[in-house]
PDB file of N, CA and C in Angstrom:
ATOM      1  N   UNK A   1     -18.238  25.599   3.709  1.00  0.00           N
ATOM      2  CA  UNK A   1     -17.786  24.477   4.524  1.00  0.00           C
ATOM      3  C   UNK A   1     -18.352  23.163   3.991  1.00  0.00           C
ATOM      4  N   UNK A   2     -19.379  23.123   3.424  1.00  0.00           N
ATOM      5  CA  UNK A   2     -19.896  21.649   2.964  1.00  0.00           C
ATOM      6  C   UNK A   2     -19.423  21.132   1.893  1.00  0.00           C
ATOM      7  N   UNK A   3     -18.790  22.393   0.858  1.00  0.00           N
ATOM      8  CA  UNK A   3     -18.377  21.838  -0.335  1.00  0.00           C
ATOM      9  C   UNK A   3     -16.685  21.000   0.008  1.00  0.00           C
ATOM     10  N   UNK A   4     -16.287  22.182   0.424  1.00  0.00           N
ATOM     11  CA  UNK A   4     -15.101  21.405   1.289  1.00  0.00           C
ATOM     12  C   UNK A   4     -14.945  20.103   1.807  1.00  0.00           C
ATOM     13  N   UNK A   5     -15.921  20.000   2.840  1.00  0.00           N
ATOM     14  CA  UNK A   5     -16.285  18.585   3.369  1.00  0.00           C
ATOM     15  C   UNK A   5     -16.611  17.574   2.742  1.00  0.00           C
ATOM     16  N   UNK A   6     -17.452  17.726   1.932  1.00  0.00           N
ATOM     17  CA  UNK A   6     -17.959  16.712   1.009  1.00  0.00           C
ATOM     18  C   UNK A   6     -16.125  16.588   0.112  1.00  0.00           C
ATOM     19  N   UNK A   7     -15.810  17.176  -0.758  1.00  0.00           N
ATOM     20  CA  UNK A   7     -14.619  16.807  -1.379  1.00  0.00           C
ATOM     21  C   UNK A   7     -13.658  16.125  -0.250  1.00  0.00           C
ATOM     22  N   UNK A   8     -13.074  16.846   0.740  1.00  0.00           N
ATOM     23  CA  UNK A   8     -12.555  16.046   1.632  1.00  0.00           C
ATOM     24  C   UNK A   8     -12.856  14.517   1.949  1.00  0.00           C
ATOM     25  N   UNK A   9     -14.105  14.145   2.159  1.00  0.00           N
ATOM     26  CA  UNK A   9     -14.672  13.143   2.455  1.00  0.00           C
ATOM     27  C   UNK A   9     -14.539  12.256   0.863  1.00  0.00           C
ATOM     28  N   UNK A  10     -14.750  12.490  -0.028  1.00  0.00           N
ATOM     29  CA  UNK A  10     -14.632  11.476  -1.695  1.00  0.00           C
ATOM     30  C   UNK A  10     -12.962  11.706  -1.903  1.00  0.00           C
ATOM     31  N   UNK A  11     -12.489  12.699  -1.244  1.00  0.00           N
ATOM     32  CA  UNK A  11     -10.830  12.483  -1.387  1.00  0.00           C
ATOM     33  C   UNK A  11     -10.210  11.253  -0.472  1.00  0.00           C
ATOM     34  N   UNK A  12     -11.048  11.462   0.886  1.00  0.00           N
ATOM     35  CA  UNK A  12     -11.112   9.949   1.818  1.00  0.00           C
ATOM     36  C   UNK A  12     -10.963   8.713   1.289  1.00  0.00           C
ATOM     37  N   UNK A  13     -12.204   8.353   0.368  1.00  0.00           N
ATOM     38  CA  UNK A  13     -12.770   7.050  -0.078  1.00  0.00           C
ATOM     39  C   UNK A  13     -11.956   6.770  -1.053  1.00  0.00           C
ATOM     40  N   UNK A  14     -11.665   7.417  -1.923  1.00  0.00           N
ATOM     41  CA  UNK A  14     -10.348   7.414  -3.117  1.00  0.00           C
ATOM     42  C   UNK A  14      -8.665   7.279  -2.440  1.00  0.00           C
ATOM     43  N   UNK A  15      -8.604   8.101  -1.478  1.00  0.00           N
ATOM     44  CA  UNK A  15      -7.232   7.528  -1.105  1.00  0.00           C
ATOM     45  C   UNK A  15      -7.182   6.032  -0.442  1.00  0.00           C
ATOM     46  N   UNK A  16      -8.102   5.603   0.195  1.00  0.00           N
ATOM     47  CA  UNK A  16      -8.155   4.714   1.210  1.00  0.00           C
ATOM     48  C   UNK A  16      -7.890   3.601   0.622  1.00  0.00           C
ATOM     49  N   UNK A  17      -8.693   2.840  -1.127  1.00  0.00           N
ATOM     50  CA  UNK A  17      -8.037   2.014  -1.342  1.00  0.00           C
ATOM     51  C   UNK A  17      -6.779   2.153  -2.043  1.00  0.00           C
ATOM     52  N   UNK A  18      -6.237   2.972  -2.358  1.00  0.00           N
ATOM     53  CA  UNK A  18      -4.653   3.206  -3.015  1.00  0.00           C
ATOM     54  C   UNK A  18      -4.204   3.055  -2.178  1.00  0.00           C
ATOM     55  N   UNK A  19      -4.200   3.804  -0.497  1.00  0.00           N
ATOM     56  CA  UNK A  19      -3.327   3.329   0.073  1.00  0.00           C
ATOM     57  C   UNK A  19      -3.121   1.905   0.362  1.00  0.00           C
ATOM     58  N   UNK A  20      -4.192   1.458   0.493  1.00  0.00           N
ATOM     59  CA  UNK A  20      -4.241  -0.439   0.523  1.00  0.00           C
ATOM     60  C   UNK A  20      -3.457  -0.649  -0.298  1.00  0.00           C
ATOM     61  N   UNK A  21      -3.640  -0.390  -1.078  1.00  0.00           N
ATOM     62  CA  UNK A  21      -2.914  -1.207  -2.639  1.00  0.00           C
ATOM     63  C   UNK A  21      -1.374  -0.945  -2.403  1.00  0.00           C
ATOM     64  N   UNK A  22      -1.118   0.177  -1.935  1.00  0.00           N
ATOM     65  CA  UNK A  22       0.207   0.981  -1.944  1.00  0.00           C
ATOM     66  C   UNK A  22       0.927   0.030  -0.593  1.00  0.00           C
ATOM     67  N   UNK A  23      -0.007  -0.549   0.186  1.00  0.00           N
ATOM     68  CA  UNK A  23       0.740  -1.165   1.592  1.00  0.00           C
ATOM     69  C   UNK A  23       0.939  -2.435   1.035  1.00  0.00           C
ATOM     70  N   UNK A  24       0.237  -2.749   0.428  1.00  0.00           N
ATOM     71  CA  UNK A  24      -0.038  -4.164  -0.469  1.00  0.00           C
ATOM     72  C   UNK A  24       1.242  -4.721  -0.886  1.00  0.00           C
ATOM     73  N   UNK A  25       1.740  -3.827  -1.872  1.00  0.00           N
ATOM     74  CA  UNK A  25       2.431  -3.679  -3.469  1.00  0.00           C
ATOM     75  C   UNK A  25       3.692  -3.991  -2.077  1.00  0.00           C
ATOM     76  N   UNK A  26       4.122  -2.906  -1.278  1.00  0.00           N
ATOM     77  CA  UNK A  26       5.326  -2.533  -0.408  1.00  0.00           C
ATOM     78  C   UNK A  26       5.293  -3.979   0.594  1.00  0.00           C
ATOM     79  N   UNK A  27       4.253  -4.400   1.019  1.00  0.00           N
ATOM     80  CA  UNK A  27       4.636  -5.500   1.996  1.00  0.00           C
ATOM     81  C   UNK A  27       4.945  -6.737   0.795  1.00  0.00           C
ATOM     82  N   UNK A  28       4.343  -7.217  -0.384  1.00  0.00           N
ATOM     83  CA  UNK A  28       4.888  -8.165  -1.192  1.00  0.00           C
ATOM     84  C   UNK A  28       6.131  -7.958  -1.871  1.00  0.00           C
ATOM     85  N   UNK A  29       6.975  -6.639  -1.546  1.00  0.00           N
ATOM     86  CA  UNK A  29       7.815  -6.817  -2.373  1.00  0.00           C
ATOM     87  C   UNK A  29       8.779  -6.745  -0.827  1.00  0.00           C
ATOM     88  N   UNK A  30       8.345  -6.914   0.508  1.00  0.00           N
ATOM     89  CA  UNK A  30       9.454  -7.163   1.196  1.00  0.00           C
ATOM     90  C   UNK A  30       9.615  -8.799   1.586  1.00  0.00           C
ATOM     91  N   UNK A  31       8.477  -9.154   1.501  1.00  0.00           N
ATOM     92  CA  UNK A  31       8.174 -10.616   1.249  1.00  0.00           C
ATOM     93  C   UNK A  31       9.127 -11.164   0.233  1.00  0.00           C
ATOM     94  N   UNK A  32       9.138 -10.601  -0.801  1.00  0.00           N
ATOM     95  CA  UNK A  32      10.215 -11.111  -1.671  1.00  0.00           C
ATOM     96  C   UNK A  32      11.509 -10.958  -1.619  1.00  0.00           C
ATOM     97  N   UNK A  33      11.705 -10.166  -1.361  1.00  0.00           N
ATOM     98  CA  UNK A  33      13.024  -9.477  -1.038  1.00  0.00           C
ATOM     99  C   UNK A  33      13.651 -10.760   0.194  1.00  0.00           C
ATOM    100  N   UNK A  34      12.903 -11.217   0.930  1.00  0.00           N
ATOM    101  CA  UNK A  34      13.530 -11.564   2.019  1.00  0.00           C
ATOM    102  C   UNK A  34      13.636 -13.204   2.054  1.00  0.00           C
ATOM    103  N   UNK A  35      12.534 -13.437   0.767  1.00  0.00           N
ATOM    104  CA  UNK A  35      12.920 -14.678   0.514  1.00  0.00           C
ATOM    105  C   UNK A  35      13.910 -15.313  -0.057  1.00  0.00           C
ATOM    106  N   UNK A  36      14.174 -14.072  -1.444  1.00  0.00           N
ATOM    107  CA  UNK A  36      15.422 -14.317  -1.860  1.00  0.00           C
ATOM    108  C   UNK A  36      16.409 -14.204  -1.161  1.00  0.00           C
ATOM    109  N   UNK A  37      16.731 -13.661  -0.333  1.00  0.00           N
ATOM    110  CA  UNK A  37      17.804 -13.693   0.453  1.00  0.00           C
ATOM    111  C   UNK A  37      18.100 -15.075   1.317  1.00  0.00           C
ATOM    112  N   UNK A  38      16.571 -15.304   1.569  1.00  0.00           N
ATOM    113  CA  UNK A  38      17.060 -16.665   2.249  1.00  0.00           C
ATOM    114  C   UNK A  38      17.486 -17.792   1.048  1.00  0.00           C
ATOM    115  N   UNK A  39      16.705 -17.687  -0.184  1.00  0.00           N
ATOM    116  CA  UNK A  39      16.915 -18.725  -1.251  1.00  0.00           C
ATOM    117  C   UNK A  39      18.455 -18.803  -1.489  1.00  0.00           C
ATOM    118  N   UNK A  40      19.083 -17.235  -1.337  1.00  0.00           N
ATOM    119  CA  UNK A  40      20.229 -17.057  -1.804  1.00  0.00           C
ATOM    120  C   UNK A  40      21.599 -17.644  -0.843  1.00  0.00           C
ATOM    121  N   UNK A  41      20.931 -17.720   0.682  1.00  0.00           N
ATOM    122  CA  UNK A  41      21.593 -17.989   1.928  1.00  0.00           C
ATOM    123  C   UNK A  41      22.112 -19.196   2.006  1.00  0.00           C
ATOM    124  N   UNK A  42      20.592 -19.893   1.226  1.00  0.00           N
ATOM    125  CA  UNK A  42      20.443 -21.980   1.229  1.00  0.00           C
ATOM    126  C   UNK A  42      21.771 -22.242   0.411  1.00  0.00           C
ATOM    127  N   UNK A  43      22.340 -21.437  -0.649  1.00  0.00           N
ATOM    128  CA  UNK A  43      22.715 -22.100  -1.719  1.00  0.00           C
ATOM    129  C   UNK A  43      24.154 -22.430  -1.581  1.00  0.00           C
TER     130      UNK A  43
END
């Protein structure tokens, strides 16, 4: 059970900032997405 845990737990700390990065990457590219649309709306 500890070896388990312990890996579980450094599998934690390793996913946690990818997923950041991964929410990151996905919210700037809806940011963009939606600007162009408006850039594209203005024209």
């Amino acid at each position: 059970m500890g070896l388990s845990f312990a890996m579980g737990k450094a599998f934690d700390l390793l996913l946690t900032p990818f997923e950041e990065f991964i929410h990151r990457q996905a919210t700037s590219g809806l940011l963009l997405m939606g600007m162009a649309i408006l850039a594209l709306a203005a024209i």
